[in-house]
C-alpha atoms as a PDB file:
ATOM      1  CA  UNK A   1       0.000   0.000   0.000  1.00  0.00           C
ATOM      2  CA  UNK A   2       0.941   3.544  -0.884  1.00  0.00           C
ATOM      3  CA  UNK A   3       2.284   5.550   2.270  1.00  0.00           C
ATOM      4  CA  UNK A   4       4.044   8.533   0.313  1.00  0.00           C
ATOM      5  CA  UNK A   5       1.314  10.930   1.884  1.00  0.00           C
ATOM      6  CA  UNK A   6       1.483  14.613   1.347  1.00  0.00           C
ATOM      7  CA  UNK A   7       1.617  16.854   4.536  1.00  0.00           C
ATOM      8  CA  UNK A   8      -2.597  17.673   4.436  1.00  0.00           C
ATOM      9  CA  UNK A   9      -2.914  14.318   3.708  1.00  0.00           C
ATOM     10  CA  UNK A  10      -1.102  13.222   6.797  1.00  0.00           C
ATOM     11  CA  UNK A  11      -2.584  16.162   8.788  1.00  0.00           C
ATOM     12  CA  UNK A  12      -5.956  15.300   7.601  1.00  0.00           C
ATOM     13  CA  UNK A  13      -5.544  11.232   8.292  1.00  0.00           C
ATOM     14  CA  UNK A  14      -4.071  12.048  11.960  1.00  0.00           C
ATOM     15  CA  UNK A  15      -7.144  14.770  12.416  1.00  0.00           C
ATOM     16  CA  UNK A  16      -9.998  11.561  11.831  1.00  0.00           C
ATOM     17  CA  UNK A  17      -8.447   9.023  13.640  1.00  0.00           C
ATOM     18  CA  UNK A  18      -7.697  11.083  16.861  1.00  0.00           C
ATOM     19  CA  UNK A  19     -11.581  12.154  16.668  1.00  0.00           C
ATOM     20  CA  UNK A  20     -12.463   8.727  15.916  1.00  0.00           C
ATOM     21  CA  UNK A  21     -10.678   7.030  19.086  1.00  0.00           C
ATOM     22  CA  UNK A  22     -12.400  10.140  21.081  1.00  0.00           C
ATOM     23  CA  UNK A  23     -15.937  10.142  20.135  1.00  0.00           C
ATOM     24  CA  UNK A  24     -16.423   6.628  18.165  1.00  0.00           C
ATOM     25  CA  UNK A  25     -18.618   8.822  15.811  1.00  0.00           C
ATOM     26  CA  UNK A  26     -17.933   8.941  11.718  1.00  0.00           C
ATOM     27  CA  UNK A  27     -15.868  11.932  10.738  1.00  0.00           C
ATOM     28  CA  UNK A  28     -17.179  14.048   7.806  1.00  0.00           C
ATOM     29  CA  UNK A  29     -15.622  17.110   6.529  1.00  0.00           C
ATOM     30  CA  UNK A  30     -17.552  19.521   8.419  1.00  0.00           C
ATOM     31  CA  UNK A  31     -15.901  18.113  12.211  1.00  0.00           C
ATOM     32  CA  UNK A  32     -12.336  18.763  10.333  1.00  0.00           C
ATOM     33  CA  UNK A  33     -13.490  22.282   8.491  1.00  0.00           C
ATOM     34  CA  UNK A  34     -13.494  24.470  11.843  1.00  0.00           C
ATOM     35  CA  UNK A  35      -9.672  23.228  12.299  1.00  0.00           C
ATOM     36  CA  UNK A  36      -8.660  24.301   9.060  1.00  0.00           C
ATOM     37  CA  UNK A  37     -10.957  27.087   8.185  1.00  0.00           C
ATOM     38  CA  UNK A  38     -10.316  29.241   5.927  1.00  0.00           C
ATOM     39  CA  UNK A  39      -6.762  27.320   4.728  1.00  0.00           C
ATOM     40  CA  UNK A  40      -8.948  24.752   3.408  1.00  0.00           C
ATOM     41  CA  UNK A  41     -12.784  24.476   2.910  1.00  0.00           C
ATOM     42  CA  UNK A  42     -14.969  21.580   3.543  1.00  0.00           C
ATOM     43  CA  UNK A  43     -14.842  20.637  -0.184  1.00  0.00           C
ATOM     44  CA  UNK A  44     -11.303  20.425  -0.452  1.00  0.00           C
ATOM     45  CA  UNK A  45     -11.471  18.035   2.994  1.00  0.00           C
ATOM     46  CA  UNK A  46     -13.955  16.253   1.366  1.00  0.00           C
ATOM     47  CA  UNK A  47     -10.737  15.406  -1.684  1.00  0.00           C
ATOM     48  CA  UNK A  48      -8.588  14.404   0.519  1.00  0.00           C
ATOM     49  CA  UNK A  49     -11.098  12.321   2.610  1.00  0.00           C
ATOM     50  CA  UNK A  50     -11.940  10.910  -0.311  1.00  0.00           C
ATOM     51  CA  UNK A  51      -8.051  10.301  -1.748  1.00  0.00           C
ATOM     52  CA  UNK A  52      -7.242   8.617   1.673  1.00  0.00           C
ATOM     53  CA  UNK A  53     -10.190   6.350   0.999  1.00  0.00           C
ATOM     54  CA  UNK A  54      -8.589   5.461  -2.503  1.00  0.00           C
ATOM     55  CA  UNK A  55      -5.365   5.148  -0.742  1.00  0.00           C
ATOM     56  CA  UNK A  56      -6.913   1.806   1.957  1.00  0.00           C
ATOM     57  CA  UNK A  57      -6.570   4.496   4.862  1.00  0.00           C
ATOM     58  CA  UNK A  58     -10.501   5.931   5.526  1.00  0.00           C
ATOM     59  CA  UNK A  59     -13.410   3.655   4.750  1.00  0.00           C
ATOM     60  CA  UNK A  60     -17.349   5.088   4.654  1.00  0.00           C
ATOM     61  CA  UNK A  61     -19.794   2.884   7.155  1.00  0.00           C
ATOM     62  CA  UNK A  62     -22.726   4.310   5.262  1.00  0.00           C
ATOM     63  CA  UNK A  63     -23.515   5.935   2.652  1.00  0.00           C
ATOM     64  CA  UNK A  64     -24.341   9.149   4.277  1.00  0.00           C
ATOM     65  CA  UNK A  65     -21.815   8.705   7.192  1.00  0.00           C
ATOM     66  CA  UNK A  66     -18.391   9.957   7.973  1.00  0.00           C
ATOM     67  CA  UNK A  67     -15.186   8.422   7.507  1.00  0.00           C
ATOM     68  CA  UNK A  68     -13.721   5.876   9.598  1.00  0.00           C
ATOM     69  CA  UNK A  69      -9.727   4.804  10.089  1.00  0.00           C
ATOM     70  CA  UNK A  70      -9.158   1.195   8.500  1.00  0.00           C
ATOM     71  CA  UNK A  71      -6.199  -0.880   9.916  1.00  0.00           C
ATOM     72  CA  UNK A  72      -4.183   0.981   7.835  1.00  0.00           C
ATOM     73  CA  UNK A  73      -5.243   4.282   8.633  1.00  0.00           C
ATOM     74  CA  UNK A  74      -4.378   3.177  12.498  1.00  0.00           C
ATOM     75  CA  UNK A  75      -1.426   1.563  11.574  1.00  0.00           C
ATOM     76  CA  UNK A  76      -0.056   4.545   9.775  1.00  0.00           C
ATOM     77  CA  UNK A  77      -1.081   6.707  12.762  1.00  0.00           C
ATOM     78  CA  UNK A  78       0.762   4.373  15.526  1.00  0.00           C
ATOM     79  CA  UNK A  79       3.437   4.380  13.463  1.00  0.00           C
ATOM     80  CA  UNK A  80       4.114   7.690  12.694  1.00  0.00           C
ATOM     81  CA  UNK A  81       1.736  10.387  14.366  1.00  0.00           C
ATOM     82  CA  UNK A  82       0.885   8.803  17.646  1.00  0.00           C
ATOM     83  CA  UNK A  83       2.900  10.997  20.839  1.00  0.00           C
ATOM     84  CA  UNK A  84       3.643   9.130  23.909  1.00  0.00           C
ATOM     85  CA  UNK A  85       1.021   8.986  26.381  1.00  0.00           C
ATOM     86  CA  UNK A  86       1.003   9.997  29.750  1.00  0.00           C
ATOM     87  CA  UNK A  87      -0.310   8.495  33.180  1.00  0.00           C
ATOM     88  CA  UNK A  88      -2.045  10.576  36.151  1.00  0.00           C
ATOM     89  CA  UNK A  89      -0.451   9.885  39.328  1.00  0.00           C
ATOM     90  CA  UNK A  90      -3.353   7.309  40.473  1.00  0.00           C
ATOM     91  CA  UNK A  91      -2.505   5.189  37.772  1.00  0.00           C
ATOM     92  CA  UNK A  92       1.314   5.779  38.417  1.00  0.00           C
ATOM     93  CA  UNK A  93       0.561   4.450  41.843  1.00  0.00           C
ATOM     94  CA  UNK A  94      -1.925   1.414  41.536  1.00  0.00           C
ATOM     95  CA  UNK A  95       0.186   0.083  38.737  1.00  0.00           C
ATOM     96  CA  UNK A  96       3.275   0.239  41.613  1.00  0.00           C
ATOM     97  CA  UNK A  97       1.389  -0.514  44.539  1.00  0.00           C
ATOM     98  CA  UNK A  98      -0.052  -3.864  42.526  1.00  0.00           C
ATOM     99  CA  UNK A  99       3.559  -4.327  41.821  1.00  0.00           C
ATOM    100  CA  UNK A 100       5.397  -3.775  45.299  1.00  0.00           C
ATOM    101  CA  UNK A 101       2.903  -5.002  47.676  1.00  0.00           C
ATOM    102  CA  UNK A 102       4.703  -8.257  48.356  1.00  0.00           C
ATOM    103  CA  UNK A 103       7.421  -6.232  49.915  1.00  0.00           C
ATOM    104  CA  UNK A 104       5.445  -6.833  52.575  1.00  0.00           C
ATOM    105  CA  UNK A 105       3.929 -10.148  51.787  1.00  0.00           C
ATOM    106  CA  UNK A 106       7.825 -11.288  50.996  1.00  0.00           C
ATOM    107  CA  UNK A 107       6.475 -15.037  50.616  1.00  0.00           C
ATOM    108  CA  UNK A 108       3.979 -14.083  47.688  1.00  0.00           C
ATOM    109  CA  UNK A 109       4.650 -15.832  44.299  1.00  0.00           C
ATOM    110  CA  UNK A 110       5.472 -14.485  41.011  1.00  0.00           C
ATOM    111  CA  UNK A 111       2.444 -15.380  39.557  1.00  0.00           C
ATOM    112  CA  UNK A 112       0.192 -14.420  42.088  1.00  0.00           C
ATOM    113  CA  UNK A 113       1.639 -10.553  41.636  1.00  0.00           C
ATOM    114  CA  UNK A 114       0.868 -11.041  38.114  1.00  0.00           C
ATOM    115  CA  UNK A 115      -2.689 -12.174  38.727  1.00  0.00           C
ATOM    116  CA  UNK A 116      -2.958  -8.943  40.695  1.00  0.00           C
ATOM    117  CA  UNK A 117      -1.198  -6.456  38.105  1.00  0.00           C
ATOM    118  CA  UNK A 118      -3.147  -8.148  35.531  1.00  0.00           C
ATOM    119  CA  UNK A 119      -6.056  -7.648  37.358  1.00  0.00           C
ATOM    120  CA  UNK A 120      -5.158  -3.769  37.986  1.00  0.00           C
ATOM    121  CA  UNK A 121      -4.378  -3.540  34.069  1.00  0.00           C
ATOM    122  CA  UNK A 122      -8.136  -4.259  33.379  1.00  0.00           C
ATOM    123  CA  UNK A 123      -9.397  -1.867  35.585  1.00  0.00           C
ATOM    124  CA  UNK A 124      -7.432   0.914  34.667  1.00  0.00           C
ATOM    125  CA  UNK A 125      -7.689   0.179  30.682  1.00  0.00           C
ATOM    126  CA  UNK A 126     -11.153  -1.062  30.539  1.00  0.00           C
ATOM    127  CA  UNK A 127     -10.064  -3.697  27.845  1.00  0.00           C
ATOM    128  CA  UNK A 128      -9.575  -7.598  28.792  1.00  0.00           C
ATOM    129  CA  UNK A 129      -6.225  -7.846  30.220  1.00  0.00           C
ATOM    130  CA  UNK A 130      -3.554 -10.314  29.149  1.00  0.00           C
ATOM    131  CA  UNK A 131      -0.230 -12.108  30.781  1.00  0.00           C
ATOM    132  CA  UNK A 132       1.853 -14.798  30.504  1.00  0.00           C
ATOM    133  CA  UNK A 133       4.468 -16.009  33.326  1.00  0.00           C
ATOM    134  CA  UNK A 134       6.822 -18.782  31.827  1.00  0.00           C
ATOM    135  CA  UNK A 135       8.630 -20.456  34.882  1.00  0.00           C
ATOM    136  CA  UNK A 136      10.977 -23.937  34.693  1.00  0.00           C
ATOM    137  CA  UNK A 137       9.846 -24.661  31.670  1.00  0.00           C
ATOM    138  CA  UNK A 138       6.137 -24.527  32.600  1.00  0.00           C
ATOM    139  CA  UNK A 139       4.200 -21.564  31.813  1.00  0.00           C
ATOM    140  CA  UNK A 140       0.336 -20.058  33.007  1.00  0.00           C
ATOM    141  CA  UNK A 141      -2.068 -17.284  31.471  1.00  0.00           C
ATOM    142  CA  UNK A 142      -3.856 -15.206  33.041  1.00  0.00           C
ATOM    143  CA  UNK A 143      -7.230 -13.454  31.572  1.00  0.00           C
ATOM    144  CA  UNK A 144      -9.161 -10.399  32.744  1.00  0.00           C
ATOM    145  CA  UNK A 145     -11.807  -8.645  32.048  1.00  0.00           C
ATOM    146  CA  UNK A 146     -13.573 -10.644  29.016  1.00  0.00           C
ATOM    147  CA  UNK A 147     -16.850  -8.602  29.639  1.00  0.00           C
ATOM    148  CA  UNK A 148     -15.258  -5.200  28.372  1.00  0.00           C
ATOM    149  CA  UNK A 149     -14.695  -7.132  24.924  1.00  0.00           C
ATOM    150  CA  UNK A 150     -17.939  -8.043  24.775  1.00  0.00           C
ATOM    151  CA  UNK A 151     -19.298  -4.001  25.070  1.00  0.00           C
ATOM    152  CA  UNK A 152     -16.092  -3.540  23.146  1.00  0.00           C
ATOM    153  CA  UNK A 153     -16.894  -5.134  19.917  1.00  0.00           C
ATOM    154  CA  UNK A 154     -20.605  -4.364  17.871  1.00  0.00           C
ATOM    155  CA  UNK A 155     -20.408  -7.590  16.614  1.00  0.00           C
ATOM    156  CA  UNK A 156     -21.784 -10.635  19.118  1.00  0.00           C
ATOM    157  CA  UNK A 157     -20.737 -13.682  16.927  1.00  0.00           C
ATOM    158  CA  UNK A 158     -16.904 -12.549  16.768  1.00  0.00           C
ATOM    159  CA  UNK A 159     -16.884 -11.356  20.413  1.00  0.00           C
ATOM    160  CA  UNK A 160     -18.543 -14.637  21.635  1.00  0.00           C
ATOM    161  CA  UNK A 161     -15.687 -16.155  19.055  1.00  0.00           C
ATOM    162  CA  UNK A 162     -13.292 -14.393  20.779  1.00  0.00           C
ATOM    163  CA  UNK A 163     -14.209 -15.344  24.274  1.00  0.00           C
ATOM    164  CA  UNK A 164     -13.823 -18.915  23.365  1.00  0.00           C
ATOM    165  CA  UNK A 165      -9.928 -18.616  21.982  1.00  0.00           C
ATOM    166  CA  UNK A 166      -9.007 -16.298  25.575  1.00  0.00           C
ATOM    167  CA  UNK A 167      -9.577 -19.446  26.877  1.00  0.00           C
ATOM    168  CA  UNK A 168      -6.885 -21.229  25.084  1.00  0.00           C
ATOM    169  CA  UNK A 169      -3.800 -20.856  26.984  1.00  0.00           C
ATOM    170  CA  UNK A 170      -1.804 -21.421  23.986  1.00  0.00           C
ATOM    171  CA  UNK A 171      -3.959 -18.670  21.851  1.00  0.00           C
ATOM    172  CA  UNK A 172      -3.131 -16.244  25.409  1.00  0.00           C
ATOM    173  CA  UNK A 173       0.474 -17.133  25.253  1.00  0.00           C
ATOM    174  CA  UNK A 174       1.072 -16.997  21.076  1.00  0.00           C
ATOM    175  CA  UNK A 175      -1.046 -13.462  21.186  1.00  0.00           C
ATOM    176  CA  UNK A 176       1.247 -12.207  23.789  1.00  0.00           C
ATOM    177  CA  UNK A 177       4.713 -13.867  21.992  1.00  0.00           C
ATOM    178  CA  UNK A 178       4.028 -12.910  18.522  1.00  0.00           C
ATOM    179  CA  UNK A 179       4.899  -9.065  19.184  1.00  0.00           C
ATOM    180  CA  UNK A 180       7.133  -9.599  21.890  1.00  0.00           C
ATOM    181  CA  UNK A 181      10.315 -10.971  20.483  1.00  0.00           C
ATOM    182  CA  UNK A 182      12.489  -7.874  21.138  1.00  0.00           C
ATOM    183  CA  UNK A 183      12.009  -5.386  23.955  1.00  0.00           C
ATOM    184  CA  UNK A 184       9.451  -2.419  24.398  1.00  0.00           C
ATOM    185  CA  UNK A 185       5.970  -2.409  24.072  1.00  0.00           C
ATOM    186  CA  UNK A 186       4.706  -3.456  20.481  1.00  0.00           C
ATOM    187  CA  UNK A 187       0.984  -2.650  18.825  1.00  0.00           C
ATOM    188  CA  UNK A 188      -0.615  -5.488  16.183  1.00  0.00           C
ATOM    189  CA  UNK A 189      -3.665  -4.156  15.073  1.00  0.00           C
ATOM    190  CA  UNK A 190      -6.268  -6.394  13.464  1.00  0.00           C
ATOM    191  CA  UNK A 191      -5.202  -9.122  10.863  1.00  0.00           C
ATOM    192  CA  UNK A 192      -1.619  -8.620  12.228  1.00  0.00           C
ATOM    193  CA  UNK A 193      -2.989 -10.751  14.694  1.00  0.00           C
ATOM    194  CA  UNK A 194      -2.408 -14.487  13.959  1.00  0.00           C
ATOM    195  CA  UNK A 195      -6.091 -16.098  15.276  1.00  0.00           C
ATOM    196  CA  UNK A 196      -8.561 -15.293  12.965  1.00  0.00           C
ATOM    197  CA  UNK A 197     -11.415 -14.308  16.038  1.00  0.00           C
ATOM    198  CA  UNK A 198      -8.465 -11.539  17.205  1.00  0.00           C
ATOM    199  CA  UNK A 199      -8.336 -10.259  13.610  1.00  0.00           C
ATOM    200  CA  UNK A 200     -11.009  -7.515  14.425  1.00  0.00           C
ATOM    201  CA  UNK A 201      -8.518  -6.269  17.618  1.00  0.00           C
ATOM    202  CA  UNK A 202      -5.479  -4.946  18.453  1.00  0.00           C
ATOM    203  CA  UNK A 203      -3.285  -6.259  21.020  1.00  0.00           C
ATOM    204  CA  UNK A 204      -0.753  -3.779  23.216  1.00  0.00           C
ATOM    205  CA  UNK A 205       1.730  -5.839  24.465  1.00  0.00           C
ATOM    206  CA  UNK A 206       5.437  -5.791  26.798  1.00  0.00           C
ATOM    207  CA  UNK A 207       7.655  -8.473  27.604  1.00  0.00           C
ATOM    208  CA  UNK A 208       9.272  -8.566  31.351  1.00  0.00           C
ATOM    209  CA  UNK A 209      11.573 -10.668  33.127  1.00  0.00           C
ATOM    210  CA  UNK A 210      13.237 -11.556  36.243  1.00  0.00           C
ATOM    211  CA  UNK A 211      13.454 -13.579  39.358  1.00  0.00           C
ATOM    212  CA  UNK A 212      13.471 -17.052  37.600  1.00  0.00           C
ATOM    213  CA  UNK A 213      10.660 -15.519  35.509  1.00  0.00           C
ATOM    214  CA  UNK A 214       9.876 -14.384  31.959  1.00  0.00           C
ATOM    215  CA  UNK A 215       6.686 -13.818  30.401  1.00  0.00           C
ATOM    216  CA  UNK A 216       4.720 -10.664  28.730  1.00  0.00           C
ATOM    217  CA  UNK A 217       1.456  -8.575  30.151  1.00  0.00           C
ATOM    218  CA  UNK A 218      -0.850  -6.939  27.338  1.00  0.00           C
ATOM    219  CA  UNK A 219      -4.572  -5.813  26.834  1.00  0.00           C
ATOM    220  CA  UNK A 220      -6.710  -6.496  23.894  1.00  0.00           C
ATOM    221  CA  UNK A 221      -9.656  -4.870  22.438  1.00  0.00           C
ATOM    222  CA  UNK A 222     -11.602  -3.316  19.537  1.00  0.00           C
ATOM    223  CA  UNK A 223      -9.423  -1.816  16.408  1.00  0.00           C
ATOM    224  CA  UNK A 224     -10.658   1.830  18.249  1.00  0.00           C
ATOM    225  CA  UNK A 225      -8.914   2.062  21.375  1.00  0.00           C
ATOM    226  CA  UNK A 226      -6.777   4.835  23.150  1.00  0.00           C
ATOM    227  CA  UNK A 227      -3.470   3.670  21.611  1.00  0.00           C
ATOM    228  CA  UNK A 228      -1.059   6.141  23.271  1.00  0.00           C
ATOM    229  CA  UNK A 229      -2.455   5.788  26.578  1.00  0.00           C
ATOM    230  CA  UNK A 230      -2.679   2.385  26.503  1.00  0.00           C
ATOM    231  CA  UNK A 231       0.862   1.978  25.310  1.00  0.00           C
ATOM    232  CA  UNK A 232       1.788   3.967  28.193  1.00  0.00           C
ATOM    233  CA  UNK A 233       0.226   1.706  30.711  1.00  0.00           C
ATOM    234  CA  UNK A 234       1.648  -1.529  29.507  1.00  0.00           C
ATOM    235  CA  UNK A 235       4.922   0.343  29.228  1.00  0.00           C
ATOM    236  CA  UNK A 236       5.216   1.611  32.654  1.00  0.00           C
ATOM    237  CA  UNK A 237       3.824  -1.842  33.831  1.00  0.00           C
ATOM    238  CA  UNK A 238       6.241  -3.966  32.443  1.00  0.00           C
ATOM    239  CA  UNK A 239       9.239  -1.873  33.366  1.00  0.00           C
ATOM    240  CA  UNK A 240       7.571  -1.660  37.146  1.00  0.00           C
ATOM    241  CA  UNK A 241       7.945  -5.586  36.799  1.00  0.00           C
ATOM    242  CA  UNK A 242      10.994  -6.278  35.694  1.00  0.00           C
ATOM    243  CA  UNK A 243      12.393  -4.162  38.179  1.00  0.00           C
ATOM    244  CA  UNK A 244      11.083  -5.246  41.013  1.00  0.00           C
ATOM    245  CA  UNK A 245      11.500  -8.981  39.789  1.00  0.00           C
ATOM    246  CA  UNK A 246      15.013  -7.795  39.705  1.00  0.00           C
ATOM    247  CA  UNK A 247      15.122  -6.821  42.729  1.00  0.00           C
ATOM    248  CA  UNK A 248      13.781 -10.087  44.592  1.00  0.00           C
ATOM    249  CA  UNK A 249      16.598 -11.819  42.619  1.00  0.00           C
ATOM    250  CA  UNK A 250      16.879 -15.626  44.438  1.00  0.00           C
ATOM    251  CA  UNK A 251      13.375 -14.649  46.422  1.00  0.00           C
ATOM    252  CA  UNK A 252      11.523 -16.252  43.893  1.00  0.00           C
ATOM    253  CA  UNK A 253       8.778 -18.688  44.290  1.00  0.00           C
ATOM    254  CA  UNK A 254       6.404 -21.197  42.641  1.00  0.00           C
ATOM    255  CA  UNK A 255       3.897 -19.884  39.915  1.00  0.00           C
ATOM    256  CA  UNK A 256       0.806 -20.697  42.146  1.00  0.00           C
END
């Protein structure tokens, strides 16, 4: 696909999808005309709409409607508009506090802190939360918040379908491992994803390690989701991990 996109083109592209991930409403040329007014009118939007259509990046729902970003258009914007996100200091602070509570509770298991971050991950993101803790050549899942894919996703058959493979371990485990192979937090959005019921998702996912312990945290939900900030919390959450991990060095114990 074509990604040699003039500057209004980009400008235009970036404007839809970060009003589409907002308001989850179809954006027509009269929501973009008030940002660019008078430098370009709403027929000259409605060109370039209509060119980024051509070009696999907007599709129409309806006739009548608004654009929408396709998996291109939110590839392209991940890729090259989106601006790092930013956590309030609540999140900052569950996210550590689900972390570093064993400090006290010194005997608590590796996996049981990652039932509890995964657990704070869902609440925070409002998407079903996703980890993986590989230990002595065993490894567990650990699933969260299925009923936010469910609201998540307008159609029932693919979220039911979807349901069914988070209850795979190996489906959890080859979701989280496919974009984890290096370090940092990685994005697949829809048919980047190998299982064809994940196909209408995107996964945000982070490896970690330490302690005797390797495995990857994540959320997953619909193809419109808050990308930077969600980036941002598996990014701090991972890094809060592996450092703390770290630092409990021989204290490890069992999965369970």
């Amino acid at each position: 696909m074509q990604t040699g996109l003039t500057e209004k083109q980009r400008r235009i592209l970036e404007a839809v999808v970060v009003s589409y991930i907002r308001s989850g409403v179809p954006v027509g040329s009269s929501n973009l005309s008030r940002i660019w007014k008078p430098e370009l009118s709403p027929a000259g939007i409605r060109n370039v709409m209509a060119d980024l259509g051509r070009l696999g990046f907007l599709v129409k729902p309806h006739i009548s409607a608004g654009r929408v970003p396709t998996e291109a258009g939110y590839r392209f914007y991940v890729d090259r508009f989106m601006k790092p996100g930013s956590l309030s200091r609540r999140e900052i602070k569950a996210i550590h506090d689900a972390v570093a509570r064993d400090a006290v509770e010194s005997r608590l298991s590796v996996g049981r802190i990652l039932e509890r971050v995964s657990k704070q991950i869902e609440s925070l993101s409002h998407m079903a939360s996703l980890a993986l803790l590989e230990t002595q050549g065993d490894y567990s899942t650990y699933v969260f918040g299925t009923g936010n894919i469910v609201s998540g996703l307008a159609d029932l058959a693919q979220a039911t379908s979807l349901l069914r493979v988070l209850e795979s371990r190996e489906a959890v485990a080859r979701a989280l491992l496919a974009g984890t192979a290096g370090a940092g937090v990685t994005v697949t959005i829809g048919s980047e994803n190998r299982s064809k019921p994940m196909k209408g998702c995107s996964v945000v996912s982070s490896p970690y390690r330490g302690a005797g312990a390797r495995g990857a945290i994540g959320v997953i939900g619909p193809l419109r989701m808050e990308y930077a900030r969600l980036v941002a919390l598996i990014d701090f959450t991972s890094r809060e991990l592996t450092d703390h991990l770290a630092k409990r060095g021989g204290r490890h114990h069992s999965a369970n």
